[in-house]
PDB file of N, CA and C in Angstrom:
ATOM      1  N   UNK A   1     101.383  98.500  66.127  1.00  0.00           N
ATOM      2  CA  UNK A   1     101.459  97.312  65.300  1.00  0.00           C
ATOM      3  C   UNK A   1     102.153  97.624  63.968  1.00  0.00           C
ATOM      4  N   UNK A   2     101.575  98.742  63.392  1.00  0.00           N
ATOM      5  CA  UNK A   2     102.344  99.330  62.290  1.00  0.00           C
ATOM      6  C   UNK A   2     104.182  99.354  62.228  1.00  0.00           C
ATOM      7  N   UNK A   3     104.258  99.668  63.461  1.00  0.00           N
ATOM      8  CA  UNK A   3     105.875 100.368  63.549  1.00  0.00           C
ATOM      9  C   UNK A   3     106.593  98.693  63.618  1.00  0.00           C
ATOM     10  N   UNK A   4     105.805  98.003  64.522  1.00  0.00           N
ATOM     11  CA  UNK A   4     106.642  96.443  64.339  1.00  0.00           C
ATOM     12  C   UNK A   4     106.485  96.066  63.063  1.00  0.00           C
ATOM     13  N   UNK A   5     105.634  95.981  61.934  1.00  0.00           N
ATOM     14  CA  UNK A   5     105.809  95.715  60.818  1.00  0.00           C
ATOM     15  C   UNK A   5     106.786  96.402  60.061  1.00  0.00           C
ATOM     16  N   UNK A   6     106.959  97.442  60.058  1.00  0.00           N
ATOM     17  CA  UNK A   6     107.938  98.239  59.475  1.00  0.00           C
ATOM     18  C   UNK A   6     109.084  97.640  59.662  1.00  0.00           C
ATOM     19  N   UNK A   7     109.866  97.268  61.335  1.00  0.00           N
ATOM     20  CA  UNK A   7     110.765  96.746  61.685  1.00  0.00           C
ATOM     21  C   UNK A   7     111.421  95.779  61.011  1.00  0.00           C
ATOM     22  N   UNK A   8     110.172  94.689  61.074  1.00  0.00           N
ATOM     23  CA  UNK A   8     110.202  93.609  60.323  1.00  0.00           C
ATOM     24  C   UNK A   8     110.846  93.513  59.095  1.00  0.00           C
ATOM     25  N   UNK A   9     110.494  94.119  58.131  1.00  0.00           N
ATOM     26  CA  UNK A   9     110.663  94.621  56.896  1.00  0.00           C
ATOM     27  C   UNK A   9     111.897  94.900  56.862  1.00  0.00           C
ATOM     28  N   UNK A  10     112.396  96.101  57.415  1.00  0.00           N
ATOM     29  CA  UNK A  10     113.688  96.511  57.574  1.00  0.00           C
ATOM     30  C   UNK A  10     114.484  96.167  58.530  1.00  0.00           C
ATOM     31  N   UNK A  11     115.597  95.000  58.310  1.00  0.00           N
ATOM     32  CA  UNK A  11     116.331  95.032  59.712  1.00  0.00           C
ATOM     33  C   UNK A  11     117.206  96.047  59.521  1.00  0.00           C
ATOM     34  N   UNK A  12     117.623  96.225  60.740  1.00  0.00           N
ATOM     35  CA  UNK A  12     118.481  97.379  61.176  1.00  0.00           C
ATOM     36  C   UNK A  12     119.920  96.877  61.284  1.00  0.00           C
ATOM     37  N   UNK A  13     120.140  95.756  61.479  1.00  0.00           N
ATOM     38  CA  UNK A  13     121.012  94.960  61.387  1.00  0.00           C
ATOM     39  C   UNK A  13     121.761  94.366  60.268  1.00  0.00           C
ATOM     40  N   UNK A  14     123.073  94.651  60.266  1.00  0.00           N
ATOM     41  CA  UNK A  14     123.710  93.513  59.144  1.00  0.00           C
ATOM     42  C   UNK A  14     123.539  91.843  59.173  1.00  0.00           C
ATOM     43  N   UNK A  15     123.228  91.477  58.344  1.00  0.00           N
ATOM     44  CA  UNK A  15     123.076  90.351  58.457  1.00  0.00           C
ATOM     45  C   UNK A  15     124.422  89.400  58.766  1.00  0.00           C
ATOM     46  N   UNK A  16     124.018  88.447  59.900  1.00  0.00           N
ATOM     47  CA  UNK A  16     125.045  87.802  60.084  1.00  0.00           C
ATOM     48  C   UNK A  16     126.035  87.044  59.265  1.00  0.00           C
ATOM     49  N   UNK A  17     127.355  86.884  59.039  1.00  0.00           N
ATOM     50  CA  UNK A  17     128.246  86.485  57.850  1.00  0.00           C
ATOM     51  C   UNK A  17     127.520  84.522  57.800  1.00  0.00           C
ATOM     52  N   UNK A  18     127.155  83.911  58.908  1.00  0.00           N
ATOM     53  CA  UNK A  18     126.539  82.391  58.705  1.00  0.00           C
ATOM     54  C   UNK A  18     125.376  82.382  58.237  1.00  0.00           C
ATOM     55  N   UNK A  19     124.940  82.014  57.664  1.00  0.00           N
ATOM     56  CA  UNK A  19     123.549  82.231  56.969  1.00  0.00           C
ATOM     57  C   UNK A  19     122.851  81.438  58.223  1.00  0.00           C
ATOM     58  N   UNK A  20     123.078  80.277  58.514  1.00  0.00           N
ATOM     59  CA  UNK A  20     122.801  79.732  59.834  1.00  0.00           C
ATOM     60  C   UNK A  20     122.695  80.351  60.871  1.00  0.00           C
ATOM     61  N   UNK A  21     123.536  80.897  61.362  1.00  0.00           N
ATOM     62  CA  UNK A  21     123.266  81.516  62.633  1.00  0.00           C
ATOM     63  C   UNK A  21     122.175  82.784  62.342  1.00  0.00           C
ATOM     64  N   UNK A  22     122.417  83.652  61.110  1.00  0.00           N
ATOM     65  CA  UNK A  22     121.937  84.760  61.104  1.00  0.00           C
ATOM     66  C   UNK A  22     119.939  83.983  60.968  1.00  0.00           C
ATOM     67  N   UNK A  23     119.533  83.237  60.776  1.00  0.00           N
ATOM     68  CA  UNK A  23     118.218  82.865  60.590  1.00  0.00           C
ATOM     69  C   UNK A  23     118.008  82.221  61.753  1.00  0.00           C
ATOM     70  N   UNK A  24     118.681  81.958  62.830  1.00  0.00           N
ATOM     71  CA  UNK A  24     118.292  81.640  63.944  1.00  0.00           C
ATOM     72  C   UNK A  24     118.512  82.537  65.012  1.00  0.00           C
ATOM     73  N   UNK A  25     119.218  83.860  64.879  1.00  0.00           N
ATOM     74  CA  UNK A  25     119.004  85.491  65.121  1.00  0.00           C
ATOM     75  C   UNK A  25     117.820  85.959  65.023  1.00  0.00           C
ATOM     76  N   UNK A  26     117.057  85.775  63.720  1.00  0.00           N
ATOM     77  CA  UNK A  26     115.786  86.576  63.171  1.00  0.00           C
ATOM     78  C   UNK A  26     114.612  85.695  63.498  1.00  0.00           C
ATOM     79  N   UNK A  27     114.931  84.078  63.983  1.00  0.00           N
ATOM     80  CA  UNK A  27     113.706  83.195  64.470  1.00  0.00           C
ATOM     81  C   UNK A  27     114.022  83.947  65.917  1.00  0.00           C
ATOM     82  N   UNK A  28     115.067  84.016  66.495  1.00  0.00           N
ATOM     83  CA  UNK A  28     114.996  84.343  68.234  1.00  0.00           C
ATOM     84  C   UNK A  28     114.015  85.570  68.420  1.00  0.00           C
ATOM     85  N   UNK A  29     114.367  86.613  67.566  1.00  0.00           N
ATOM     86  CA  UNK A  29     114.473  88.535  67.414  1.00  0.00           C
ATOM     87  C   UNK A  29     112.535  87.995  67.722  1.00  0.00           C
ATOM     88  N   UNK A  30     112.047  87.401  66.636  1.00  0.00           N
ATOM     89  CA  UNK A  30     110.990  87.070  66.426  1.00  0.00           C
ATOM     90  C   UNK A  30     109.979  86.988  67.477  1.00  0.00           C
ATOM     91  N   UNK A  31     110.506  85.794  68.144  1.00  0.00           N
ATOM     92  CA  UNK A  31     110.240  84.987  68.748  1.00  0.00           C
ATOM     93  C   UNK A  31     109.672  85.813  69.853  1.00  0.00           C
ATOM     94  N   UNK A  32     110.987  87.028  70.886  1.00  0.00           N
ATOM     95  CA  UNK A  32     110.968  87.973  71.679  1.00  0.00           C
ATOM     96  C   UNK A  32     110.099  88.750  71.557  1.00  0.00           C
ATOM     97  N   UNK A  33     109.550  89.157  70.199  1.00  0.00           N
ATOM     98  CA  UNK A  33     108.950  90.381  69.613  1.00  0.00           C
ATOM     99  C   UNK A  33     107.490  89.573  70.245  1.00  0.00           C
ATOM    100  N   UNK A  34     107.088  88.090  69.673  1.00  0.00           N
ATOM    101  CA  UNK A  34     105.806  87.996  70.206  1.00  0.00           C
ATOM    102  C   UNK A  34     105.452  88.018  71.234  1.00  0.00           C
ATOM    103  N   UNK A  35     106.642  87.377  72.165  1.00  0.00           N
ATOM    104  CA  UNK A  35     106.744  87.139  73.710  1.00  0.00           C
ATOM    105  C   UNK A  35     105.922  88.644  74.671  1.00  0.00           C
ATOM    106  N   UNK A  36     106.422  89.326  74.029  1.00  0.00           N
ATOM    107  CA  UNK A  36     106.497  91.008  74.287  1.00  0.00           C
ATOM    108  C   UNK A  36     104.995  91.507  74.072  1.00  0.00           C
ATOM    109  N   UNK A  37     104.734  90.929  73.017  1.00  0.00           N
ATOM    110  CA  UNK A  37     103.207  91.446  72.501  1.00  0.00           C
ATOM    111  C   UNK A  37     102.396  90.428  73.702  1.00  0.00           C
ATOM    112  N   UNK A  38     102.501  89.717  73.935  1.00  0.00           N
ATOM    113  CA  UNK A  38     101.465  88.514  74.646  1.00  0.00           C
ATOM    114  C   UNK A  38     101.961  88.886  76.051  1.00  0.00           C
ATOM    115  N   UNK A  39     102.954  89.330  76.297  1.00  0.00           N
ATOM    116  CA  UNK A  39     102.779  89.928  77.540  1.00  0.00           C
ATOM    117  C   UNK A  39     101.986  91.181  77.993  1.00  0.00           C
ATOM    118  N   UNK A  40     102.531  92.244  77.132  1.00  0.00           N
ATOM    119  CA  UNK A  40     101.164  93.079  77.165  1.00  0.00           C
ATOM    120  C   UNK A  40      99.970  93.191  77.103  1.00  0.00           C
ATOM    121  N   UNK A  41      99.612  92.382  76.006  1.00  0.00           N
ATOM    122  CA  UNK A  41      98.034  91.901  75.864  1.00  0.00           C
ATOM    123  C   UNK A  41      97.648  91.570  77.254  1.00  0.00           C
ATOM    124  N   UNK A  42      98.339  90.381  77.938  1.00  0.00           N
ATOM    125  CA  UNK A  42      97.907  90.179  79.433  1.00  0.00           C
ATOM    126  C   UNK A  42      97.653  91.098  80.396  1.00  0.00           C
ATOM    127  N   UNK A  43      99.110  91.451  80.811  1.00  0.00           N
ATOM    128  CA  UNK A  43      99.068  92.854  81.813  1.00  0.00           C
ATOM    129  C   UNK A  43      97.954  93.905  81.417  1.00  0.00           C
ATOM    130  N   UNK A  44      97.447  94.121  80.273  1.00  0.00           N
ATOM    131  CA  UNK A  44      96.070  94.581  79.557  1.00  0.00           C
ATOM    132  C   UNK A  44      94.928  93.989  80.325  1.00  0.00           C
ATOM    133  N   UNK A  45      94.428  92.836  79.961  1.00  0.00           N
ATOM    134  CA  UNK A  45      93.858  92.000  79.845  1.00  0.00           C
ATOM    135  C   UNK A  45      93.256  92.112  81.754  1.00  0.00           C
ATOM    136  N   UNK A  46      94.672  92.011  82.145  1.00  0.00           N
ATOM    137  CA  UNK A  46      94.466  91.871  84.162  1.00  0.00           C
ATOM    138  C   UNK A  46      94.356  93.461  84.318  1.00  0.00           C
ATOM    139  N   UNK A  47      94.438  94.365  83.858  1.00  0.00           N
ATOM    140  CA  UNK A  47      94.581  95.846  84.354  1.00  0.00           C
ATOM    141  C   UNK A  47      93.016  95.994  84.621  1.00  0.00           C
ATOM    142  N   UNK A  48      92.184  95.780  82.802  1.00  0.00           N
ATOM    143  CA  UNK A  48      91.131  95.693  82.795  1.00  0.00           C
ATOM    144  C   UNK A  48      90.386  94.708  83.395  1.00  0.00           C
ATOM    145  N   UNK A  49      90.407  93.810  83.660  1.00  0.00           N
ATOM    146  CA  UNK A  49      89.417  93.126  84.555  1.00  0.00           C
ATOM    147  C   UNK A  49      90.087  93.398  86.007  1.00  0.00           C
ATOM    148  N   UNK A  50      90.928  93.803  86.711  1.00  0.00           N
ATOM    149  CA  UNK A  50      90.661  94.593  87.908  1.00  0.00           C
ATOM    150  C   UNK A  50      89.659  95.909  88.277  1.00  0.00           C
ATOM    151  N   UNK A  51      90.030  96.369  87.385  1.00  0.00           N
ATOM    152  CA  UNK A  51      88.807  98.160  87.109  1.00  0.00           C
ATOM    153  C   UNK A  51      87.722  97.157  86.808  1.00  0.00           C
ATOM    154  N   UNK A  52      87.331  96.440  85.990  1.00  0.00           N
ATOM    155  CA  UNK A  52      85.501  95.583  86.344  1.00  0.00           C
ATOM    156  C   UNK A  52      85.294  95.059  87.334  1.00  0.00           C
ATOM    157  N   UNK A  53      86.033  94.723  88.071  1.00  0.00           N
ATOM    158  CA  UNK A  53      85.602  93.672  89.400  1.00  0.00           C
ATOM    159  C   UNK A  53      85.641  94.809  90.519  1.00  0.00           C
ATOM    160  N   UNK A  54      86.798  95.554  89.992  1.00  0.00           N
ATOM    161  CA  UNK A  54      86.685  97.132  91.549  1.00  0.00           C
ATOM    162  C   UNK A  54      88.349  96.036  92.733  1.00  0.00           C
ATOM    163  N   UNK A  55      89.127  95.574  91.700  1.00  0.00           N
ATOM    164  CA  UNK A  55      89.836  94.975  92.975  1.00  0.00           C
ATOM    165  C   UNK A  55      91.157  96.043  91.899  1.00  0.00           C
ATOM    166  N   UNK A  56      91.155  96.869  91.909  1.00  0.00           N
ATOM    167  CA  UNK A  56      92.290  97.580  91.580  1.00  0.00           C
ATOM    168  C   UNK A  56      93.516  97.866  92.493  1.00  0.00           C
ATOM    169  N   UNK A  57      94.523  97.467  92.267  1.00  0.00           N
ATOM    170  CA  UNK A  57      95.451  97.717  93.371  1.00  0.00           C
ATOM    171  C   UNK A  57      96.430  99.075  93.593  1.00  0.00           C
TER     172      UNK A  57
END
């Protein structure tokens, strides 16, 4: 969680020359970043309740 905050903070990226486009770059970048987290949380989420139920595949 740390290291995505850091990210955050620092883009690594030049900022795009449209101020427009470049803030709808950093809403997308964003956007992916949570997508990513809430997917894991899940695949988490189902790993562990397979090992409780005993239906592990």
């Amino acid at each position: 969680m740390t290291d995505r905050i850091l990210r955050l903070l620092r883009p690594t990226v030049k900022p795009l020359p449209d101020a427009v486009l470049d803030r709808a770059y950093q809403t997308a970048a964003g956007t992916a970043i949570q997508l990513g987290d809430r997917v894991r949380e899940m695949n988490r989420w189902r790993d562990d309740y397979a090992a409780r139920t005993g239906r592990a595949a």
